[in-house]
Protein backbone atom coordinates (compact mmCIF):
# COMPACT_ATOMS: atom_id res chain seq x y z
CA UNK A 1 0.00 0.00 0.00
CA UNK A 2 1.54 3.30 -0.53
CA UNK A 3 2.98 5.02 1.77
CA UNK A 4 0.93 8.61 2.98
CA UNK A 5 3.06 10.95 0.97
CA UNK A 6 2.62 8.72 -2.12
CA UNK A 7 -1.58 9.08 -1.47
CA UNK A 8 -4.46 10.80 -3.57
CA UNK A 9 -7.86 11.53 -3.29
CA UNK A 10 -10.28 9.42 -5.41
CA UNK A 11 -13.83 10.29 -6.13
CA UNK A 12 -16.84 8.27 -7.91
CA UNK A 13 -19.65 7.76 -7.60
CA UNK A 14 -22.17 5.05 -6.09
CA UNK A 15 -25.69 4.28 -5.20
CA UNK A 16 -26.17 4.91 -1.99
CA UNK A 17 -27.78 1.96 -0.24
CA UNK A 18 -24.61 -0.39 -1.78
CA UNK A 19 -22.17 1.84 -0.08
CA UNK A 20 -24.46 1.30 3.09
CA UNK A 21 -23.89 -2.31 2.36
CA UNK A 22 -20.56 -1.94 1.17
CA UNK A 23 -19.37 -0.29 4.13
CA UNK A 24 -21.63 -3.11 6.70
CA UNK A 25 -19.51 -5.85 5.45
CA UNK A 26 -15.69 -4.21 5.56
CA UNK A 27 -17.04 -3.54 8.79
CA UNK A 28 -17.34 -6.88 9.89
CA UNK A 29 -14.57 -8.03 7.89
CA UNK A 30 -12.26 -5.39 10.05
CA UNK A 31 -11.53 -3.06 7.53
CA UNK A 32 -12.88 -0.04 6.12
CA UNK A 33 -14.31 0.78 2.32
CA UNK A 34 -11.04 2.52 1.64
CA UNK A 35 -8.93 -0.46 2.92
CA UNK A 36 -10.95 -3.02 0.76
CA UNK A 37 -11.03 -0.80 -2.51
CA UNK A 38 -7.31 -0.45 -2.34
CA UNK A 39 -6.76 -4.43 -1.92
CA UNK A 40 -9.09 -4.72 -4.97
CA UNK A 41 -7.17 -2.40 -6.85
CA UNK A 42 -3.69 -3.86 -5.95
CA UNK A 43 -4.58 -7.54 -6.33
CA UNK A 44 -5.85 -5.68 -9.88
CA UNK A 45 -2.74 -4.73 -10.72
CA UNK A 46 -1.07 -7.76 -9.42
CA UNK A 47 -2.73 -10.15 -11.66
CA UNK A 48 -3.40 -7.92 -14.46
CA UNK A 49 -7.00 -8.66 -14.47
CA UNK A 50 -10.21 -7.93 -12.39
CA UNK A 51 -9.35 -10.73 -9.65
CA UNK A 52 -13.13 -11.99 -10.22
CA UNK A 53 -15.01 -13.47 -13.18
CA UNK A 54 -17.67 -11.20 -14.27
CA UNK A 55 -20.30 -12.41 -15.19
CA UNK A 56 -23.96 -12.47 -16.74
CA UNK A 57 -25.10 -14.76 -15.20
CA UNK A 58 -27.87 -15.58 -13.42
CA UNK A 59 -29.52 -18.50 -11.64
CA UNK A 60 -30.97 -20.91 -13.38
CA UNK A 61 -34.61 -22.85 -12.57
CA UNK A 62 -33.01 -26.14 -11.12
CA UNK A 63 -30.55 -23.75 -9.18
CA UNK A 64 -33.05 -21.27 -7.89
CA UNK A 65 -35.08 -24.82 -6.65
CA UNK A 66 -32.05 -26.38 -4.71
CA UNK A 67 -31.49 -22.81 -2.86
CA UNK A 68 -35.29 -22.83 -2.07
CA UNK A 69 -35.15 -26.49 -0.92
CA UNK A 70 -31.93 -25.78 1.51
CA UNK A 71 -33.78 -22.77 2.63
CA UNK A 72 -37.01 -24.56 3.69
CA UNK A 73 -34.99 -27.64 5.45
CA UNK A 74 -32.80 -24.52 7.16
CA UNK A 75 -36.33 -22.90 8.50
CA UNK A 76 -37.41 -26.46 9.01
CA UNK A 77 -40.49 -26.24 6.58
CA UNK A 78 -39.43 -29.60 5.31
CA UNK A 79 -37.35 -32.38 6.48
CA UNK A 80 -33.85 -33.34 4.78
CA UNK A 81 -33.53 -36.47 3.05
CA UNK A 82 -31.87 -39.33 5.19
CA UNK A 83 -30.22 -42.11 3.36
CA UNK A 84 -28.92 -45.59 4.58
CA UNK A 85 -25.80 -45.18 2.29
CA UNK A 86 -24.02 -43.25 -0.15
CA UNK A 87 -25.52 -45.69 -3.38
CA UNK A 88 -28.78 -44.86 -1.98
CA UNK A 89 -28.15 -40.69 -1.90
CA UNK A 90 -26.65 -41.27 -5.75
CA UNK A 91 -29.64 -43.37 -7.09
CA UNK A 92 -31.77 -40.67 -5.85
CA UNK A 93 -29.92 -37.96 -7.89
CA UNK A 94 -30.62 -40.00 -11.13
């Protein structure tokens, strides 16, 4: 990180409620928004790339299902599926 005498201002702009968010989890994470914006923008520079995919995206059907179906075994809506061994669990998949 550079050194005080090496540092500038930056300015952009954001929405609002994300930097609410934003600032939430470097919070918990023990940093601030500053700190984490400057390790994204050295591990940028580091590996020459954005160090995450982008991407488009989104969840599909079958996805969107499994995520509802841990959800409703976490809030214990439904029960989880118990098997008697691991054969059993991968017949069920097929």
């Amino acid at each position: 990180m550079a050194n005080i005498s090496n540092a500038i201002n930056m300015s952009f702009r954001v929405d609002k409620k994300l930097k609410s968010q934003a600032d939430e989890l470097f919070k918990n994470l023990g940093m601030n928004t500053s700190v984490a914006l400057n390790m994204f923008l050295t591990q940028s520079v580091r590996e020459q790339s954005i160090p995450f995919i982008p991407s488009m995206e989104v969840p599909n059907a079958r996805l969107i299902s499994a995520i509802e179906e841990v959800e409703a075994i976490e809030s214990g809506k439904i029960k989880a599926k118990k098997y008697e061994t691991f054969e059993d669990a991968l017949e069920d998949i097929d």
